[in-house]
Protein backbone atom coordinates (compact mmCIF):
# COMPACT_ATOMS: atom_id res chain seq x y z
CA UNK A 1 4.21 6.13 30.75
CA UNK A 2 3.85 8.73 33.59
CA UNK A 3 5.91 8.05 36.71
CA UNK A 4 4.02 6.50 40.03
CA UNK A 5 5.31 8.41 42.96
CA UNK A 6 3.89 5.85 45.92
CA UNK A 7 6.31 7.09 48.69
CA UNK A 8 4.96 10.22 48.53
CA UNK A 9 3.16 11.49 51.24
CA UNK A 10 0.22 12.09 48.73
CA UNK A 11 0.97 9.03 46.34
CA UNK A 12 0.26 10.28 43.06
CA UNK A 13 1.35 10.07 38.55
CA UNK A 14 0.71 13.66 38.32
CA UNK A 15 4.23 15.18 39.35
CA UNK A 16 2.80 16.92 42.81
CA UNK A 17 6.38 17.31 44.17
CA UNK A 18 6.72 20.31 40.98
CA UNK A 19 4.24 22.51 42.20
CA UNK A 20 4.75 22.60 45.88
CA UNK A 21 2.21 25.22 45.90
CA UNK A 22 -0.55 22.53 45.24
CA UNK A 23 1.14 19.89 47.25
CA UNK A 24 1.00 21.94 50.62
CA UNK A 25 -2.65 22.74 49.77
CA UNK A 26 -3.43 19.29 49.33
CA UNK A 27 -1.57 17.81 52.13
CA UNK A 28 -3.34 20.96 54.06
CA UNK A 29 -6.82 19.37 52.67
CA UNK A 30 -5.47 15.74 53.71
CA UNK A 31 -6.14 15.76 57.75
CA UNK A 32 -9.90 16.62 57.05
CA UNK A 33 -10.22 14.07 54.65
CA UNK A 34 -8.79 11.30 57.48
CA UNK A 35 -11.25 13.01 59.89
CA UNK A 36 -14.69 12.53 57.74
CA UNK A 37 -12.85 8.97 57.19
CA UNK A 38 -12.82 8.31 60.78
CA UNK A 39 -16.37 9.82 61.65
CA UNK A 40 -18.12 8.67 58.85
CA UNK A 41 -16.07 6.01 56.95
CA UNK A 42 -16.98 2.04 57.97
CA UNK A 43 -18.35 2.31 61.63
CA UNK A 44 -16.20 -0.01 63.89
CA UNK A 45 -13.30 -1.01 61.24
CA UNK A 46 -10.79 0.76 61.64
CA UNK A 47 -8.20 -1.43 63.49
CA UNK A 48 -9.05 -3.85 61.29
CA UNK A 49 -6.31 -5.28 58.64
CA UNK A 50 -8.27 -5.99 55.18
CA UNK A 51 -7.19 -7.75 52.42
CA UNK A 52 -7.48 -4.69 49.90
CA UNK A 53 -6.30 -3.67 45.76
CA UNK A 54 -4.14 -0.33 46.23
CA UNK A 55 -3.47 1.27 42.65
CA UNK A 56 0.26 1.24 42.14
CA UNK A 57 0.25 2.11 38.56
CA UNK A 58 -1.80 3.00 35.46
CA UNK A 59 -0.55 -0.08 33.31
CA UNK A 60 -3.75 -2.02 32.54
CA UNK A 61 -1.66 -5.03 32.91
CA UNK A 62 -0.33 -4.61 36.54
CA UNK A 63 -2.11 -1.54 38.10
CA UNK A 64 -2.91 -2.73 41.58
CA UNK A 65 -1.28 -4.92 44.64
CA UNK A 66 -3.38 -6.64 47.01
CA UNK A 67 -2.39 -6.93 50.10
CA UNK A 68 -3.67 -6.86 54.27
CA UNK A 69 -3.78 -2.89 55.55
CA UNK A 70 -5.89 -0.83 57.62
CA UNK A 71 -8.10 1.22 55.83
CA UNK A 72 -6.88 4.67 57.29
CA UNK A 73 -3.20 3.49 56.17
CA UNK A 74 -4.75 2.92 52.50
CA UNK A 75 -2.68 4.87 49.93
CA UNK A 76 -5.38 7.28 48.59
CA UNK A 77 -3.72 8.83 45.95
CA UNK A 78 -4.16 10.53 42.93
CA UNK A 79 -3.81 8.71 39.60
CA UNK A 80 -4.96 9.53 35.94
CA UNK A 81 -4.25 7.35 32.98
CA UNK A 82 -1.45 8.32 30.79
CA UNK A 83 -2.29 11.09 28.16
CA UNK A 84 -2.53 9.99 24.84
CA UNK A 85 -0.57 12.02 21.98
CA UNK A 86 -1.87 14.77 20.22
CA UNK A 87 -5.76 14.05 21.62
CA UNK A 88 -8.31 15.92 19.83
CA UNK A 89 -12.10 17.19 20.95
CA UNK A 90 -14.06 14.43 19.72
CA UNK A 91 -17.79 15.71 19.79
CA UNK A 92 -19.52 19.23 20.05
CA UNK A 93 -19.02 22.54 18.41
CA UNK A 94 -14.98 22.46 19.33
CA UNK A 95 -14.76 19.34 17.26
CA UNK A 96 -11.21 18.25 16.13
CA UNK A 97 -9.55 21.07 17.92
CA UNK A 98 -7.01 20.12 20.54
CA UNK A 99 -7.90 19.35 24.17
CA UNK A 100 -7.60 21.53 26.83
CA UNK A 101 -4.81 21.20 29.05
CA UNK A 102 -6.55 24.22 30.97
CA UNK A 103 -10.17 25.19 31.80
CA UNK A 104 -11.40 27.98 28.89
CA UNK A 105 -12.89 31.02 31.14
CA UNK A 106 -16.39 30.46 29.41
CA UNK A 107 -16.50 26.80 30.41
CA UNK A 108 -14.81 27.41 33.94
CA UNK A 109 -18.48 27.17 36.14
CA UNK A 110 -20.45 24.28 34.15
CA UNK A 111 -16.89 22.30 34.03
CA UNK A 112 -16.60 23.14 37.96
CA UNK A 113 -20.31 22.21 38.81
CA UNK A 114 -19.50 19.04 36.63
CA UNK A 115 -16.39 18.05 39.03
CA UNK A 116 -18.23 18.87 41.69
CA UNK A 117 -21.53 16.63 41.46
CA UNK A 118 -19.18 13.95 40.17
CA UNK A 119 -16.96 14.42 43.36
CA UNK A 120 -20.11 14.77 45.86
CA UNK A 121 -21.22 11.10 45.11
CA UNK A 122 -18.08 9.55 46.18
CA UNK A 123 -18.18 10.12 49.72
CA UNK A 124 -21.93 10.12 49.99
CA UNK A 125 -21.71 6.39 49.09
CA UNK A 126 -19.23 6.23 52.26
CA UNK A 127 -21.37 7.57 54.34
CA UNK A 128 -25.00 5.67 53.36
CA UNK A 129 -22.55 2.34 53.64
CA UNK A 130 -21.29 3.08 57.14
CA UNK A 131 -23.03 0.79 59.63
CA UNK A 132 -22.98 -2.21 57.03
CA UNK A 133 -20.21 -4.05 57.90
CA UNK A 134 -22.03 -5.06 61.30
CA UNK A 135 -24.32 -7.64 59.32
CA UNK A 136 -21.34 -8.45 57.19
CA UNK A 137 -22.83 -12.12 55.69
CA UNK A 138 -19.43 -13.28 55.20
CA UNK A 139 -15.55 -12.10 55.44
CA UNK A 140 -15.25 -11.97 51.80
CA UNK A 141 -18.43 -9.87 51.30
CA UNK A 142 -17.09 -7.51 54.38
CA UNK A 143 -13.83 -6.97 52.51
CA UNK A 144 -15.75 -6.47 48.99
CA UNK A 145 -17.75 -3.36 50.89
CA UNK A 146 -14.49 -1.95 52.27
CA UNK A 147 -12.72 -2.18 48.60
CA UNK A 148 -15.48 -0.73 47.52
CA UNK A 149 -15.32 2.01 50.11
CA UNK A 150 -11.76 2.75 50.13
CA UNK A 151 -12.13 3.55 46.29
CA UNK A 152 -14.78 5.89 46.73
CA UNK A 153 -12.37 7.71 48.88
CA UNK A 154 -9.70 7.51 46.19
CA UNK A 155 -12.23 8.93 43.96
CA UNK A 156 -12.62 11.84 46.06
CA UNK A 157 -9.64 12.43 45.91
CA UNK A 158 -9.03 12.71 41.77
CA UNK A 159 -11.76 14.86 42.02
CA UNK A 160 -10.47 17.58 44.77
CA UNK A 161 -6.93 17.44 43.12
CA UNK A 162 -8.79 19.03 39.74
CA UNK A 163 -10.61 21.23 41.96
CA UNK A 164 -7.15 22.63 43.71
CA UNK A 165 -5.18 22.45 40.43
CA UNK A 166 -7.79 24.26 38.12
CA UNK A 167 -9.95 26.16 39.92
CA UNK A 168 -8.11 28.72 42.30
CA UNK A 169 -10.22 29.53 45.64
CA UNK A 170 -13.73 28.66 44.19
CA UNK A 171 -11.83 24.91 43.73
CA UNK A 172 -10.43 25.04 47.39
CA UNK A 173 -13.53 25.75 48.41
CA UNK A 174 -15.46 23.31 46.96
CA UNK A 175 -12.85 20.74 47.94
CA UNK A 176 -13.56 21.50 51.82
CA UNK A 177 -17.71 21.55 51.07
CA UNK A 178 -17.50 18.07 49.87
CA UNK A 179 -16.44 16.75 53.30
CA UNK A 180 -19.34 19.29 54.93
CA UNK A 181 -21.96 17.85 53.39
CA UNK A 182 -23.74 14.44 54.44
CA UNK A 183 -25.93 11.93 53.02
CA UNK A 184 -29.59 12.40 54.17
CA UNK A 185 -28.67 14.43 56.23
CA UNK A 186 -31.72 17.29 56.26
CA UNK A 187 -30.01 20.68 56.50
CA UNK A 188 -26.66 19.76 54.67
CA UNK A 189 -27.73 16.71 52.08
CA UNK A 190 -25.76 15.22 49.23
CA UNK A 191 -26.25 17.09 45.97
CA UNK A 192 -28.32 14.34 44.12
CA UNK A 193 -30.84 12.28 45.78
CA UNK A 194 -29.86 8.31 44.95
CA UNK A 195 -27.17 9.66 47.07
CA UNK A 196 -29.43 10.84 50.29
CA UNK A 197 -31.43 7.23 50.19
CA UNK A 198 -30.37 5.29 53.03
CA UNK A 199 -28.51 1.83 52.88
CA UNK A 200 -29.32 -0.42 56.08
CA UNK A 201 -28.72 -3.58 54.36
CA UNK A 202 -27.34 -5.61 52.31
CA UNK A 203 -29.57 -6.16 49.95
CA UNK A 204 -29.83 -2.36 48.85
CA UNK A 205 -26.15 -2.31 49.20
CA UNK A 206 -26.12 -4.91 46.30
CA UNK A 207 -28.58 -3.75 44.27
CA UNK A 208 -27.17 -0.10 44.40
CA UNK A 209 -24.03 -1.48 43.47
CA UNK A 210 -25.38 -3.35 40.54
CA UNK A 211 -27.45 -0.18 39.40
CA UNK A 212 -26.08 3.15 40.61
CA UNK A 213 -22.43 2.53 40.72
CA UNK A 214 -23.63 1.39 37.12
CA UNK A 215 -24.77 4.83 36.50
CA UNK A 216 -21.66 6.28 37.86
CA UNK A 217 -19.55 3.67 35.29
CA UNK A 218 -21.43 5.88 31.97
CA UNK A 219 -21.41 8.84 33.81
CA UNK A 220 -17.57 8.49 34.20
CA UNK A 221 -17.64 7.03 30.49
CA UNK A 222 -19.22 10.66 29.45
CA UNK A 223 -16.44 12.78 31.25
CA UNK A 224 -13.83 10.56 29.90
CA UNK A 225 -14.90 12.45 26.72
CA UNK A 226 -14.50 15.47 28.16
CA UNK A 227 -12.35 18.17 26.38
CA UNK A 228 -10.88 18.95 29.45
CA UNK A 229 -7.96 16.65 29.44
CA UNK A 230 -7.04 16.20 32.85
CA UNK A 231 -10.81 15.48 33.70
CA UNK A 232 -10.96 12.56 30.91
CA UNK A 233 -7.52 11.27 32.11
CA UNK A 234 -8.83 10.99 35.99
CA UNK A 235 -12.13 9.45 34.37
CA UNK A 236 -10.18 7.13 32.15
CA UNK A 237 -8.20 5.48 35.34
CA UNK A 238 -11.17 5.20 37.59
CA UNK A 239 -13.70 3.25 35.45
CA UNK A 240 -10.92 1.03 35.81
CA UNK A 241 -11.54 0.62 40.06
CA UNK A 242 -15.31 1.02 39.15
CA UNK A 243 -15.85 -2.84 37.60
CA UNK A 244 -15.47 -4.27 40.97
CA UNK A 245 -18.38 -2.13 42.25
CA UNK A 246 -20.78 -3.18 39.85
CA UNK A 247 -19.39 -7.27 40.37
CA UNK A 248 -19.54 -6.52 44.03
CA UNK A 249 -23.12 -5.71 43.28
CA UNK A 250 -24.50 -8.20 40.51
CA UNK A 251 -23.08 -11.30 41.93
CA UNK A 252 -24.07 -10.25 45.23
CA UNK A 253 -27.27 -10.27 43.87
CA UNK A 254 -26.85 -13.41 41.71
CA UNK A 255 -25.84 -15.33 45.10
CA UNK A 256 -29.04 -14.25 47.06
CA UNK A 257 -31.24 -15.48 43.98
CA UNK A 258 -29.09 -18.54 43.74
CA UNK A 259 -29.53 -19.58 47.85
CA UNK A 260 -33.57 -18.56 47.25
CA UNK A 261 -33.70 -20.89 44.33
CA UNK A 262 -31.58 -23.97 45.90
CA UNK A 263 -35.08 -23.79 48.22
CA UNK A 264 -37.91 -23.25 45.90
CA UNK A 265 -36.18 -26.33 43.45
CA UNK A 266 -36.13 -27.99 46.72
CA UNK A 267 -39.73 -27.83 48.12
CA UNK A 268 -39.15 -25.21 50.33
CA UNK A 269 -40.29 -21.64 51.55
CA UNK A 270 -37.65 -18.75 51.24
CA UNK A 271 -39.65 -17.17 53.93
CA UNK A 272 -39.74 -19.88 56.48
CA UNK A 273 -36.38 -21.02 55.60
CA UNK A 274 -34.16 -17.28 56.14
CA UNK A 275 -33.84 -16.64 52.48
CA UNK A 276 -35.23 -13.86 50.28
CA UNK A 277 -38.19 -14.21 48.46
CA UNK A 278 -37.60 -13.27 44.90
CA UNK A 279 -40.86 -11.23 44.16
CA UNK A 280 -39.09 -9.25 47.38
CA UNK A 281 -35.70 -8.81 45.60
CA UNK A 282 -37.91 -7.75 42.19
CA UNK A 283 -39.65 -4.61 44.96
CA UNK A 284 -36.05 -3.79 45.87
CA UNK A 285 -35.00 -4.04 42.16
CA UNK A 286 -38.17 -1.48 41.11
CA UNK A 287 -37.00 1.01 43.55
CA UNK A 288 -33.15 1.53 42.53
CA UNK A 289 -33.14 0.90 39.10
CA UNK A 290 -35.67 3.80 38.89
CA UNK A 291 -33.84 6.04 41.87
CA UNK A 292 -30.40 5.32 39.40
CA UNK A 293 -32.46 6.47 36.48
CA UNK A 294 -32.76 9.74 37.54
CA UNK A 295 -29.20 10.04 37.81
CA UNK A 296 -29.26 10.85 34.18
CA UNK A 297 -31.27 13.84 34.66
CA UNK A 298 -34.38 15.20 32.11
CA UNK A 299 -35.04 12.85 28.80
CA UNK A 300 -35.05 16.59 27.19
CA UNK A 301 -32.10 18.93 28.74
CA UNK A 302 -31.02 22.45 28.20
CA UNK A 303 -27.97 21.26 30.20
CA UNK A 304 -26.64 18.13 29.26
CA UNK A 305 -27.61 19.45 25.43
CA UNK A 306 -25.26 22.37 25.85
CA UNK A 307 -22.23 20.58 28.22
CA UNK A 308 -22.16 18.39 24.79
CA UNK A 309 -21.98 21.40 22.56
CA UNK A 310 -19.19 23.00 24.46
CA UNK A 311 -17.47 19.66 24.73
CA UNK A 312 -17.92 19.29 28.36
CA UNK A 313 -19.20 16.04 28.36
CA UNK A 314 -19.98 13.37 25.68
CA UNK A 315 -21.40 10.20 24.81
CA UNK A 316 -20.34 6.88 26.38
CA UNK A 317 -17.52 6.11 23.34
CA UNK A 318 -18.21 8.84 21.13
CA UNK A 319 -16.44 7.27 18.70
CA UNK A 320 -19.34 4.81 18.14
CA UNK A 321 -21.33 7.39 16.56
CA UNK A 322 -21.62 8.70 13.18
CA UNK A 323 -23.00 12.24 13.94
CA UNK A 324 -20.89 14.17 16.23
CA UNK A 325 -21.98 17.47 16.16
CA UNK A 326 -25.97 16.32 16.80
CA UNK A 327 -26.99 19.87 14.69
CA UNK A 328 -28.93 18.45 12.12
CA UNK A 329 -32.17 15.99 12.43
CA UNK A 330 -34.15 14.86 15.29
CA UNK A 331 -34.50 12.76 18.09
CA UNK A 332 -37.61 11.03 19.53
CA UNK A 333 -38.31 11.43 23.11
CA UNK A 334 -41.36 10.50 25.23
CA UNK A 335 -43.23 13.43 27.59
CA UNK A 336 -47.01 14.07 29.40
CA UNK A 337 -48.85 16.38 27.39
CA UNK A 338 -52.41 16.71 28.47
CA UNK A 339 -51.85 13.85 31.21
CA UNK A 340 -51.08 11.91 28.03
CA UNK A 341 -48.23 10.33 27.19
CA UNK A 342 -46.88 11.48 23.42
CA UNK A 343 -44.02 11.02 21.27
CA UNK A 344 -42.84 13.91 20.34
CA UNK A 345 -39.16 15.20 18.09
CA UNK A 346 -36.83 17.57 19.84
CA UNK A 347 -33.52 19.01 18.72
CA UNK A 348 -31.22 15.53 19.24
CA UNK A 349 -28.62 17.81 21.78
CA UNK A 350 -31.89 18.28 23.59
CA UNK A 351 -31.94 14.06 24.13
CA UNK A 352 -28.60 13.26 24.82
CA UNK A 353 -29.18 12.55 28.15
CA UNK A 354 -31.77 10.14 27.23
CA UNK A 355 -29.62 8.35 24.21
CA UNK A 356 -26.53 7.52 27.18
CA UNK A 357 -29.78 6.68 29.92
CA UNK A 358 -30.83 4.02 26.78
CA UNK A 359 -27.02 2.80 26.50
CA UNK A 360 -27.36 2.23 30.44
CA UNK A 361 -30.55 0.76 30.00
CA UNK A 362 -29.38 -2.30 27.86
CA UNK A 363 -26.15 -2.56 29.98
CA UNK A 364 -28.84 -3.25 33.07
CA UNK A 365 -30.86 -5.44 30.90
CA UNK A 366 -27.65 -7.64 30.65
CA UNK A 367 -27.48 -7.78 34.38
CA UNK A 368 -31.09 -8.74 34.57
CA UNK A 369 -31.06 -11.78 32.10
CA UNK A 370 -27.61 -13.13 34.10
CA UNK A 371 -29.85 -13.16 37.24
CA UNK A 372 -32.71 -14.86 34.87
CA UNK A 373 -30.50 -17.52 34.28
CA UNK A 374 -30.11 -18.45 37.83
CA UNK A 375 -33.45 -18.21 37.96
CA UNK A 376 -35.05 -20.66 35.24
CA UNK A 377 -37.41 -23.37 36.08
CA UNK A 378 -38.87 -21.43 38.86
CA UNK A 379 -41.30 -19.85 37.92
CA UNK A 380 -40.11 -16.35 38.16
CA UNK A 381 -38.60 -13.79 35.75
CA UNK A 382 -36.80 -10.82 36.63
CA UNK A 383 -38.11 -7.05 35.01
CA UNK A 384 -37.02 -4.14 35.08
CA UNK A 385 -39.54 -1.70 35.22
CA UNK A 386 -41.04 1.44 32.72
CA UNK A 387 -38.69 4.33 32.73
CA UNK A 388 -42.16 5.56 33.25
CA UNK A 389 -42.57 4.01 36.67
CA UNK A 390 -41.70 6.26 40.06
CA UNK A 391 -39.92 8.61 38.60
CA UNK A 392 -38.45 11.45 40.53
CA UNK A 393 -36.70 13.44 37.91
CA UNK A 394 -37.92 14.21 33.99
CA UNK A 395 -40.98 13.99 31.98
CA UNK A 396 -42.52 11.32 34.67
CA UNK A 397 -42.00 13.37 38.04
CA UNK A 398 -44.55 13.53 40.45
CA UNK A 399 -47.18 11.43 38.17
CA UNK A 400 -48.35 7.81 38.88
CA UNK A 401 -47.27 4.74 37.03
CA UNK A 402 -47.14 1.01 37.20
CA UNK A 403 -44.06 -0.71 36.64
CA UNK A 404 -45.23 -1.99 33.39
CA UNK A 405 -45.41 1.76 32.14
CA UNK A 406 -49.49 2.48 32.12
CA UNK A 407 -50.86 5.22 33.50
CA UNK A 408 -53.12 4.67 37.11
CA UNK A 409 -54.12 6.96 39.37
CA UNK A 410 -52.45 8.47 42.91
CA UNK A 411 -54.70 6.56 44.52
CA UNK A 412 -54.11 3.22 42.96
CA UNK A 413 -51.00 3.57 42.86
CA UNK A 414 -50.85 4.20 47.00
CA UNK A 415 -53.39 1.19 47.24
CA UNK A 416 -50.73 -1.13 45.12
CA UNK A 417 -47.39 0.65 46.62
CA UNK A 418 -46.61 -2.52 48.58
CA UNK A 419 -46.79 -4.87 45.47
CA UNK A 420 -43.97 -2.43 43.31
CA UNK A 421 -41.80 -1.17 46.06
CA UNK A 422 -40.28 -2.36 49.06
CA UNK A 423 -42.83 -2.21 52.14
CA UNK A 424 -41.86 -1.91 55.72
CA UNK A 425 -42.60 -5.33 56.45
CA UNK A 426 -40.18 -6.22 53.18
CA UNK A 427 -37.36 -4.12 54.47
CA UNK A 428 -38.44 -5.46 58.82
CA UNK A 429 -38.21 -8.44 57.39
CA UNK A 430 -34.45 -8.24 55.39
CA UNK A 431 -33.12 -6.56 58.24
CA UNK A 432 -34.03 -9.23 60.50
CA UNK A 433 -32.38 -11.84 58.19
CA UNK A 434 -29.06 -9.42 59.17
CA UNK A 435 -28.93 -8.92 62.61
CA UNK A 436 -24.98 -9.87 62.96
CA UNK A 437 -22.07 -10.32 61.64
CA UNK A 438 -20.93 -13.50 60.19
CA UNK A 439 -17.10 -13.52 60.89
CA UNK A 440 -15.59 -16.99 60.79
CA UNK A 441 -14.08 -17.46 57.37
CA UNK A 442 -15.29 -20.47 55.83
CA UNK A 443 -19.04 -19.57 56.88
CA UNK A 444 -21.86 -17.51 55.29
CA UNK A 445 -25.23 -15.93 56.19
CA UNK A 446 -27.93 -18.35 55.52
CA UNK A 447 -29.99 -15.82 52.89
CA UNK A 448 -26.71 -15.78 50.71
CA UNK A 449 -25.00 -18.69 48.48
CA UNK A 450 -21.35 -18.99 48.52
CA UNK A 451 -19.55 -17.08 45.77
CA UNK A 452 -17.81 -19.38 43.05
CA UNK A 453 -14.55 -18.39 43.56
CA UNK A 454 -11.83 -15.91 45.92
CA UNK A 455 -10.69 -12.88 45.36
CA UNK A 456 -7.22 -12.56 43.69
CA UNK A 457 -7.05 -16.45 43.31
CA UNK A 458 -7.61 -16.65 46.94
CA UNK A 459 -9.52 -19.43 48.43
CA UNK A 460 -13.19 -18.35 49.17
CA UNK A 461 -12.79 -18.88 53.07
CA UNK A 462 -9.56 -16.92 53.02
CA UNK A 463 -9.51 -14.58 55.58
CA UNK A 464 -9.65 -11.60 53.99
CA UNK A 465 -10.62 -9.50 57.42
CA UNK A 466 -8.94 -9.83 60.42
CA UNK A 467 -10.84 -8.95 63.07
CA UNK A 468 -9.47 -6.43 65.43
CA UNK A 469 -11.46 -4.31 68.09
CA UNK A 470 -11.35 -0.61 66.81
């Protein structure tokens, strides 16, 4: 097991203190990182003490201490799961040949554009989650956004170290471009758009964390593939922080159906009664499930079919497949010939961003039918919608779609916008549910249920923020 230095000034498992060469350029790249904290981390928080998971290891079975600290005290570090013995390329032309310990010179841009994108979302999620902690519903729900925030930061982090360690200049300065740039921001945006979509409350703050932090846990699962060791090593240890993000998210979401529901069972009107109606939540539901789904890029890709046969990145658990080459066969794939849709066969490297879209698919499914549950005997039943449906990115862009997946027409579709996708009055109307913070521990906002249980076996009305002026 690799040795955790924490008293480092960079904590870190990766032996920074060897090559002081890298450790004065990353404790050179350290003071802008605390800056973009400050301006664009969580807007008012800073003097607060939270009740936050620090990694402290990379032993599955005792990784993390929990504990109150001020989030510009939190011990980013960098940490990548142990390497495993003799690890071999497990997909792609370099099949069975030994990982790289270095970046090959043919691989060194797509690998660095690949670190980069990956690296770009992290603090873009910061920065669209900035002003949320002023409508906190609860203590506990405040803290969950900060854990979640402070971990995007640490992810940032295992990203820029491979950029200084691997890279040379071109590394440094991408590592110094990924504090530059800022979500939505017009002239200087984030690199993909999910990332550029503003988050003013809490309700697309839960359903992004139920469906594009989901996205990030199978991209993450496809770099963990990666040939490039030290990439699949950082990948490997934070899928491990990413969990929370998507619990943070679905049970967030589970509690707001849950307080909706306790009304409807009881004779009552979400609407007149502060709560969120749930053919609402299914509009907000539409729009980031199909935002996240362009995260995956083109059903048929040039790219993603040759960063799999260089061994760049792979399937979720490649090892679940049979064929791991993908030279031989074919794969089916919708497109829009015509202004028809058609099935048509393409080269089955060409579709492998559509087979790990279809493994992220089901994994949303099972989020869908746990908020279903909650949900029987009202009446209602969650969907999500047509891969077909407001699409942004792929064989769908720019055409018109209902969420069931048939084909209308621009105008239609503008006519019916309000009943797919969240309207201004929907999203007037959830922001005036959260006009303030709810701060006293064993109290929650009326549109959200209590959760079941504490974090860390706390109680639920812990107080996991203490509230201090910044």
């Amino acid at each position: 097991m690799s040795t955790v230095s924490l008293n480092d000034k960079i904590p870190n498992n990766v032996d920074l203190s060897s090559d002081k060469r890298l450790q004065r350029a990353l404790e050179q790249w350290q003071p802008g990182f605390l800056e973009w904290w400050r301006e664009m981390g969580p807007d008012g928080f800073q003097a607060c003490d939270v009740y936050l998971r620090t990694a402290i290891s990379v032993d599955s079975s005792g990784w993390a201490h929990f504990g109150h600290v001020k989030m510009p005290d939190y011990r980013w570090g960098i940490f990548l799961a142990d390497p495993e013995g003799d690890r071999r390329i497990g997909f792609g032309d370099h099949l069975g040949e030994p990982a790289w310990k270095e970046v090959p010179g043919e691989y060194r841009n797509p690998l660095r554009r690949l670190i980069v994108t990956q690296g770009d979302t992290e603090p873009a999620s910061v920065e669209q989650q900035r002003g949320l902690g002023k409508t906190c519903p609860s203590l506990y729900d405040l803290r969950n956004l900060f854990q979640v925030n402070v971990e995007e930061g640490r992810h940032l982090w295992a990203m820029v170290y491979l950029l200084h360690s691997y890279f040379g200049r071109d590394g440094r300065e991408e590592a110094e471009a990924l504090l530059e740039r800022r979500s939505g921001n017009p002239d200087r945006p984030r690199i993909l758009q999910a990332f550029n979509e503003p988050i003013e409350d809490w309700l697309s703050f839960f359903m992004f964390t139920t469906f594009t932090d989901r996205d990030g846990k199978y991209q993450l699962l496809s770099l963990a593939e990666s040939a490039f060791d030290p990439l699949s090593r950082t990948c490997r240890f934070m899928l491990t922080e990413e969990a929370h993000h998507m619990f943070v998210g679905q049970t967030g979401i589970g509690r707001v159906i849950q307080r909706t529901v306790d009304l409807v069972r009881a004779g009552k009107d979400p609407s007149a009664n502060g709560a969120i109606p749930l053919e609402m939540l299914q509009r907000y539901l539409n729009f980031w499930y199909t935002v996240s789904l362009d995260l995956f890029g083109s059903e048929v890709s040039t790219n993603g079919a040759s960063y799999f046969g260089g061994g760049l990145k792979g399937r979720p658990k490649e090892e679940r497949f049979a064929d791991h080459r993908l030279l031989d066969g074919a794969a089916r794939v919708e497109l829009v010939e015509d202004g028809q849709v058609v099935e048509r066969e393409v080269k089955p490297r060409l579709a492998v961003n559509l087979e790990t879209r279809s493994a992220y698919q089901e994994d949303c499914q099972s989020a869908v039918d746990k908020w279903n549950k909650l949900a029987a005997g009202v009446g209602f039943e969650f969907r999500l919608p047509s891969p077909r449906f407001h699409r942004g990115v792929g064989a769908f862009a720019g055409l018109f779609f209902d969420p069931a997946g048939h084909r209308i027409s621009e105008t239609e579709f503008l006519r019916r916008e309000p009943e797919f996708l969240p309207s201004e009055a929907d999203q007037a109307y959830v922001r005036g549910l959260m006009a303030g913070p709810v701060t006293e521990p064993r109290r929650f906002a009326n549109w959200i249920a209590a959760p079941a249980r504490g974090i860390d076996g706390r109680p639920v009305d812990f107080e996991y923020v203490r509230w201090n002026e910044a």
